[in-house]
Protein backbone atom coordinates (compact mmCIF):
# COMPACT_ATOMS: atom_id res chain seq x y z
CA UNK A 1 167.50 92.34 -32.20
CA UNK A 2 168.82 92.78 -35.75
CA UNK A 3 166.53 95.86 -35.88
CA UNK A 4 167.72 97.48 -32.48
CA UNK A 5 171.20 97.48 -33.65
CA UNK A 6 170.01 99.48 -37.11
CA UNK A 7 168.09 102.07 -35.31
CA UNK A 8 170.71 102.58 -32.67
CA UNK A 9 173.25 103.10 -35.37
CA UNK A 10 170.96 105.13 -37.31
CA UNK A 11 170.84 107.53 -34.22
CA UNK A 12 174.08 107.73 -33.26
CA UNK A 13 175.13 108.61 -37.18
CA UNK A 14 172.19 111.19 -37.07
CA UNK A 15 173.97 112.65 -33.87
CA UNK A 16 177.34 112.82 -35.34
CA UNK A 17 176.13 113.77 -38.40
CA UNK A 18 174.12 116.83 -36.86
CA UNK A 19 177.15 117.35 -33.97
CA UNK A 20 179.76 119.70 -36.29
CA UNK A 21 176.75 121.79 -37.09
CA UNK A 22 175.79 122.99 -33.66
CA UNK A 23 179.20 123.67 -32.63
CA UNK A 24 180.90 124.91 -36.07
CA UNK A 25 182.08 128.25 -35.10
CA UNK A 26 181.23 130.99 -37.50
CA UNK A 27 177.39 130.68 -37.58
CA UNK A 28 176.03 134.04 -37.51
CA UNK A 29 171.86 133.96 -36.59
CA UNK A 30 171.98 137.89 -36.22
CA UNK A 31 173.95 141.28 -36.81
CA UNK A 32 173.73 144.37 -34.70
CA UNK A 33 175.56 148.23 -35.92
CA UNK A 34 176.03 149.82 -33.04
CA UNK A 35 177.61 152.97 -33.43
CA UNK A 36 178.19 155.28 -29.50
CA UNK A 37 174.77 155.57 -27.97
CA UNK A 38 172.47 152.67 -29.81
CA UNK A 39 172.46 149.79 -31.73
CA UNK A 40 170.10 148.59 -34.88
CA UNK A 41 169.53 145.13 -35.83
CA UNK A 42 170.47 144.18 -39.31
CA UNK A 43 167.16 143.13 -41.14
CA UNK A 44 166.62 140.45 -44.14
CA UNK A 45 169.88 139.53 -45.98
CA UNK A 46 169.67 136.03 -44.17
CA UNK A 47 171.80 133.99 -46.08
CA UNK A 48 174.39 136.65 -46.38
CA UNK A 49 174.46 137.23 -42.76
CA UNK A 50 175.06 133.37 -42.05
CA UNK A 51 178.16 133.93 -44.93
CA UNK A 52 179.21 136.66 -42.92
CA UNK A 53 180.92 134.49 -40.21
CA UNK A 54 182.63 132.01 -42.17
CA UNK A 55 184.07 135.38 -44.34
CA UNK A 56 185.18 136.49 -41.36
CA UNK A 57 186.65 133.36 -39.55
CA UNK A 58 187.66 131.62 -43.17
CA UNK A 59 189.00 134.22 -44.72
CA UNK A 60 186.52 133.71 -47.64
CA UNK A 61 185.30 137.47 -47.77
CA UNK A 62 186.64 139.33 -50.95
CA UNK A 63 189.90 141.17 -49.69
CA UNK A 64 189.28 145.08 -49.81
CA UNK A 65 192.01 148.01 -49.17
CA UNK A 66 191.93 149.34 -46.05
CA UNK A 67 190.02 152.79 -46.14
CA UNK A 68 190.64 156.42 -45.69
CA UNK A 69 189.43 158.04 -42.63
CA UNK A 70 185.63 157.61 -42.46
CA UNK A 71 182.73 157.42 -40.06
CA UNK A 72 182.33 153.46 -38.95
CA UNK A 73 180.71 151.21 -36.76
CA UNK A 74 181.13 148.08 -34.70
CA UNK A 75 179.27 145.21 -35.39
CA UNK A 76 177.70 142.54 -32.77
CA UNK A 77 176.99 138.91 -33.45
CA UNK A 78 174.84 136.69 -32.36
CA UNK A 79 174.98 133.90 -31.14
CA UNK A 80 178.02 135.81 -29.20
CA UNK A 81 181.69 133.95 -29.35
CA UNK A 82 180.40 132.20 -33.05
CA UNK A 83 183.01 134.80 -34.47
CA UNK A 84 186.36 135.52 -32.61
CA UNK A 85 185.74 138.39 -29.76
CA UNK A 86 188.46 140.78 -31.85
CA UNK A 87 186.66 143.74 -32.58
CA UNK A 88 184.86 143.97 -35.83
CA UNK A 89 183.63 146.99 -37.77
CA UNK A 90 182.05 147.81 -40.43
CA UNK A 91 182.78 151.58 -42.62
CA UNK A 92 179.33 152.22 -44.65
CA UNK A 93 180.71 154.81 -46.86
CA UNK A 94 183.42 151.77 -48.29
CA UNK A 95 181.59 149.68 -47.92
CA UNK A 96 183.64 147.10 -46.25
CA UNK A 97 184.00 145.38 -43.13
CA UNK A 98 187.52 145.18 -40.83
CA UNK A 99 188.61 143.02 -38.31
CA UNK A 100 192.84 143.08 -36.99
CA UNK A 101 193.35 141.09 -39.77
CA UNK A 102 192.23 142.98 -42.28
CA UNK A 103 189.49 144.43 -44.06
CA UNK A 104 186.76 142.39 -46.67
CA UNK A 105 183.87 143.93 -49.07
CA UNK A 106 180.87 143.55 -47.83
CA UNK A 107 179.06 140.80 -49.94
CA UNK A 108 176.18 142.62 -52.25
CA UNK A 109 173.14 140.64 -50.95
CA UNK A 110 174.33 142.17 -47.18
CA UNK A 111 175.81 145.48 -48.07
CA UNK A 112 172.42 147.64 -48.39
CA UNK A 113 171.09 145.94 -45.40
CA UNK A 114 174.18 147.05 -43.17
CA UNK A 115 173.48 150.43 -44.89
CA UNK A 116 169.81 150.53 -43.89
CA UNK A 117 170.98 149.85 -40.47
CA UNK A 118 173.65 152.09 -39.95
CA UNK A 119 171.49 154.88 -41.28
CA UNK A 120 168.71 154.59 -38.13
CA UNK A 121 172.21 154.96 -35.49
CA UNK A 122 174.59 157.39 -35.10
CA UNK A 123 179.03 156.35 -36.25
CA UNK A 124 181.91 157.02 -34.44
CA UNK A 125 184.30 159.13 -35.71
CA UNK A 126 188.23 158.46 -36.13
CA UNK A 127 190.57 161.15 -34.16
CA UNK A 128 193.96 161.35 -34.22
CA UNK A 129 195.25 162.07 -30.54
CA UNK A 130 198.57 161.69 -31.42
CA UNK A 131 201.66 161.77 -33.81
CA UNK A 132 205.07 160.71 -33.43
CA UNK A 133 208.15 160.96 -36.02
CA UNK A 134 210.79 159.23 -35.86
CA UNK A 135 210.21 159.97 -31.34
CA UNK A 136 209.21 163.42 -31.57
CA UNK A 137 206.04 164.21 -31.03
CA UNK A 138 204.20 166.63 -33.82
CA UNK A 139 201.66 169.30 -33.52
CA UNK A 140 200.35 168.94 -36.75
CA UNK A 141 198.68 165.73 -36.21
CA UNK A 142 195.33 166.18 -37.70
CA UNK A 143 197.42 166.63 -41.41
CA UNK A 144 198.40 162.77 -40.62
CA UNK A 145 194.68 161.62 -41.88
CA UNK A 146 196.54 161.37 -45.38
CA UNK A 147 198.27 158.40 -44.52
CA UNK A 148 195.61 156.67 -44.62
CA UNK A 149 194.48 157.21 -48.19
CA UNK A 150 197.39 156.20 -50.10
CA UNK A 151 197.06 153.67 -53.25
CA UNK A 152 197.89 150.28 -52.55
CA UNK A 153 201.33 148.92 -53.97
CA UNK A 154 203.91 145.98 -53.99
CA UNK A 155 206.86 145.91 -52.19
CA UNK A 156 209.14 148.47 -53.83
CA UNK A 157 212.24 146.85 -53.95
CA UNK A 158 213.95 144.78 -51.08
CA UNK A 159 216.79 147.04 -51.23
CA UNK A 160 214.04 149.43 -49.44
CA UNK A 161 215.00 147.44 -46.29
CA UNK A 162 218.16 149.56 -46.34
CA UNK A 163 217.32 152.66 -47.44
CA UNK A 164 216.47 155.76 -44.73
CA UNK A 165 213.38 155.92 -43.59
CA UNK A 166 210.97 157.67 -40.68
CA UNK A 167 209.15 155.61 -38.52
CA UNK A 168 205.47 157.51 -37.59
CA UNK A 169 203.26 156.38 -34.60
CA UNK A 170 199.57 157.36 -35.28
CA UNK A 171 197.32 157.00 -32.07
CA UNK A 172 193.93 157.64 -32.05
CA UNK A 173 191.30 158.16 -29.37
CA UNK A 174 189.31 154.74 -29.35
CA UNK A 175 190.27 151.44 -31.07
CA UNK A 176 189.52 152.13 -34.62
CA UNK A 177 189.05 149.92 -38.07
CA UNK A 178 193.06 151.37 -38.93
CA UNK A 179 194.49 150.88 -35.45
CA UNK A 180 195.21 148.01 -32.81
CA UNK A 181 195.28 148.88 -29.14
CA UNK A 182 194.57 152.33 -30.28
CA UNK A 183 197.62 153.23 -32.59
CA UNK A 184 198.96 152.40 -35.82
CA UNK A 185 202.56 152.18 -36.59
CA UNK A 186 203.91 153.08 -40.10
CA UNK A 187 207.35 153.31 -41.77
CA UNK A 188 208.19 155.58 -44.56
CA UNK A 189 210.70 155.52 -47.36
CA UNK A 190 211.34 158.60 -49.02
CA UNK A 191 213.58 157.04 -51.69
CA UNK A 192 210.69 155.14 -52.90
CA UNK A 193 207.75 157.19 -52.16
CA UNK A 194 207.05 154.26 -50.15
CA UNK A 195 204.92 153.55 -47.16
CA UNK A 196 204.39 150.22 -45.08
CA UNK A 197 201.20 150.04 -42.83
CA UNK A 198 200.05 146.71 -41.18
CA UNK A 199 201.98 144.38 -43.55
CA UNK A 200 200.73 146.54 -47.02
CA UNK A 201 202.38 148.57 -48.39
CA UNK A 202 201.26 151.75 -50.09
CA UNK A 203 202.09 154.42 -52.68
CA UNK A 204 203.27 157.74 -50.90
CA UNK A 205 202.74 160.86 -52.91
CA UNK A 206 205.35 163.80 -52.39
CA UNK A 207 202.58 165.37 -50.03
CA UNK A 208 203.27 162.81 -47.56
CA UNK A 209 206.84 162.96 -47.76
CA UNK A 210 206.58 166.44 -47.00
CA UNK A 211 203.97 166.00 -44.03
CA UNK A 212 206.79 163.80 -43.14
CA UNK A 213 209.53 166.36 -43.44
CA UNK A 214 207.20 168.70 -42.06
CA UNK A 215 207.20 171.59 -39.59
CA UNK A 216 208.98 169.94 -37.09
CA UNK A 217 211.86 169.96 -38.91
CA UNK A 218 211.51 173.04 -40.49
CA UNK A 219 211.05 174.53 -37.26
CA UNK A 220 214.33 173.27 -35.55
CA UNK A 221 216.06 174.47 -38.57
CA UNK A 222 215.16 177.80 -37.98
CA UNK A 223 215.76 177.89 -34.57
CA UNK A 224 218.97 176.74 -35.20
CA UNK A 225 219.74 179.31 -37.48
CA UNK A 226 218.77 181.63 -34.91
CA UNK A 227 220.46 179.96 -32.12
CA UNK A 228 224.09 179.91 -34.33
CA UNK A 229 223.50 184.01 -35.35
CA UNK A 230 222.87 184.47 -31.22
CA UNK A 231 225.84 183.00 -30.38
CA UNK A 232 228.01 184.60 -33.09
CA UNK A 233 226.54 188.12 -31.66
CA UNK A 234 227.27 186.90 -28.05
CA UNK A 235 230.71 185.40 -29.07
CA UNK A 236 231.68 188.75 -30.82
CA UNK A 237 230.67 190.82 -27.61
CA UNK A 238 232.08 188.86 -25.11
CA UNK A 239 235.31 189.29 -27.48
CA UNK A 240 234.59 193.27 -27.32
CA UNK A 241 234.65 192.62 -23.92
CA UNK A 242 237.87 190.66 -23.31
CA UNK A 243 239.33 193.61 -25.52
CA UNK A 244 237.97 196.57 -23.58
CA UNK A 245 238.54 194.65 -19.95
CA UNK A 246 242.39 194.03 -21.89
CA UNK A 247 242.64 197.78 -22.91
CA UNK A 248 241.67 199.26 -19.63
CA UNK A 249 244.35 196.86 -17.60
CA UNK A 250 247.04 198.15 -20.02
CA UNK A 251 246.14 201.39 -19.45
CA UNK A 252 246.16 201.10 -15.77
CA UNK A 253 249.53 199.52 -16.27
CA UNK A 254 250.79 202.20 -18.26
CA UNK A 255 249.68 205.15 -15.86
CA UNK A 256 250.96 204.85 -12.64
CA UNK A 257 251.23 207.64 -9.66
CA UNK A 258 254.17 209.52 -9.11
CA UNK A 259 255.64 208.49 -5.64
CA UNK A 260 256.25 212.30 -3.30
């Protein structure tokens, strides 16, 4: 009897012991770049891919700035739902990987086999549908890229809070590694060169300011220039006109017909 009760316990510690395992979240058997027509299977790298998840859901991936503009793919798990279902990608030429919460270097034992991967598919490509400034809409959208390769930087000052700023909506075509729901929403602060993206804040060289500034401005300055020298001219003939209309009454009040 004294035995049955050992082995019984035995078992059930084995189970709970082995329980945590098969339903830890963040085990990662397989990884798939798929870029918009095909996907490859990541090959090898074994032990970095089963790292991968707990980077990912942990947080214990090496932070990385976000990138500029590149080519990028998405990258599939598997088992499917052992990493959250937020959309993960992965941009070969930085070689680091983003999720909504950021964006981690991809570990060196995994990094040349995402490479190998990604070289056998073709990437999507980020493009910028749409700009706002401060609510207008801008034609010169496709200039915008630069925003997204600024240095990284502290908080300037938290007088910045205060200072005048432009708020810029970036949208792009298809949910991107820089964008959630599509679009990307950054504040600028020309006092300190200064631009806020996602909670980060970034170093903004006077090229940006002046993408900033930009046409759009320059433009309505101009036509308001032209639209004050039109309505001097028009203001200075409708007073020749009110003269001349004037002139002619008096004169018609000065000449009259002599009665017979």
């Amino acid at each position: 009897m004294k035995r049955i009760v050992i082995t019984a316990g035995l078992v059930v510690a084995a189970a709970l012991a082995t329980a945590p395992v098969a339903s830890a979240k963040g085990y990662v058997r397989a990884v798939q770049v798929c870029g918009p027509s095909a996907c490859a299977k990541v090959h090898g790298a074994q032990r970095a891919i089963q790292r991968l998840g707990m980077d990912i859901l942990a947080g214990t991936g090496r932070d990385a700035p976000s990138p500029a503009l590149l080519p990028y793919y998405r990258l599939r798990f598997q088992p499917r739902f052992e990493v959250p279902s937020a959309d993960t990608f992965y941009i070969p030429e930085a070689k680091v990987i983003c999720t909504d919460s950021g964006c981690i270097q991809a570990r060196s034992g995994l990094a040349p086999a995402l490479q190998a991967a990604a070289a056998s598919v073709g990437s999507f490509t980020p493009r910028i549908s749409s700009v706002t400034v401060n609510d207008h809409a801008r034609t010169d959208r496709a200039g915008f890229a630069i925003l997204y390769d600024q240095r990284p930087a502290q908080l300037p000052s938290t007088s910045v809070w205060k200072s005048r700023h432009s708020s810029v909506i970036v949208t792009f075509s298809a949910t991107t590694p820089w964008s959630l729901g599509g679009a990307s929403w950054m504040v600028y602060y020309p006092r300190y060169h200064a631009l806020s993206r996602g909670g980060r804040w970034f170093q903004a060289g006077a090229d940006v300011g002046r993408l900033v500034r930009g046409p759009a401005r320059a433009a309505a300055g101009d036509g308001h220039a032209w639209r004050t020298a039109a309505t001097v001219v028009a203001v200075l003939a409708a007073a020749a006109v009110v003269v001349l209309a004037a002139a002619a009454g008096t004169g018609r009040r000065l000449w009259r017909p002599r009665s017979g």
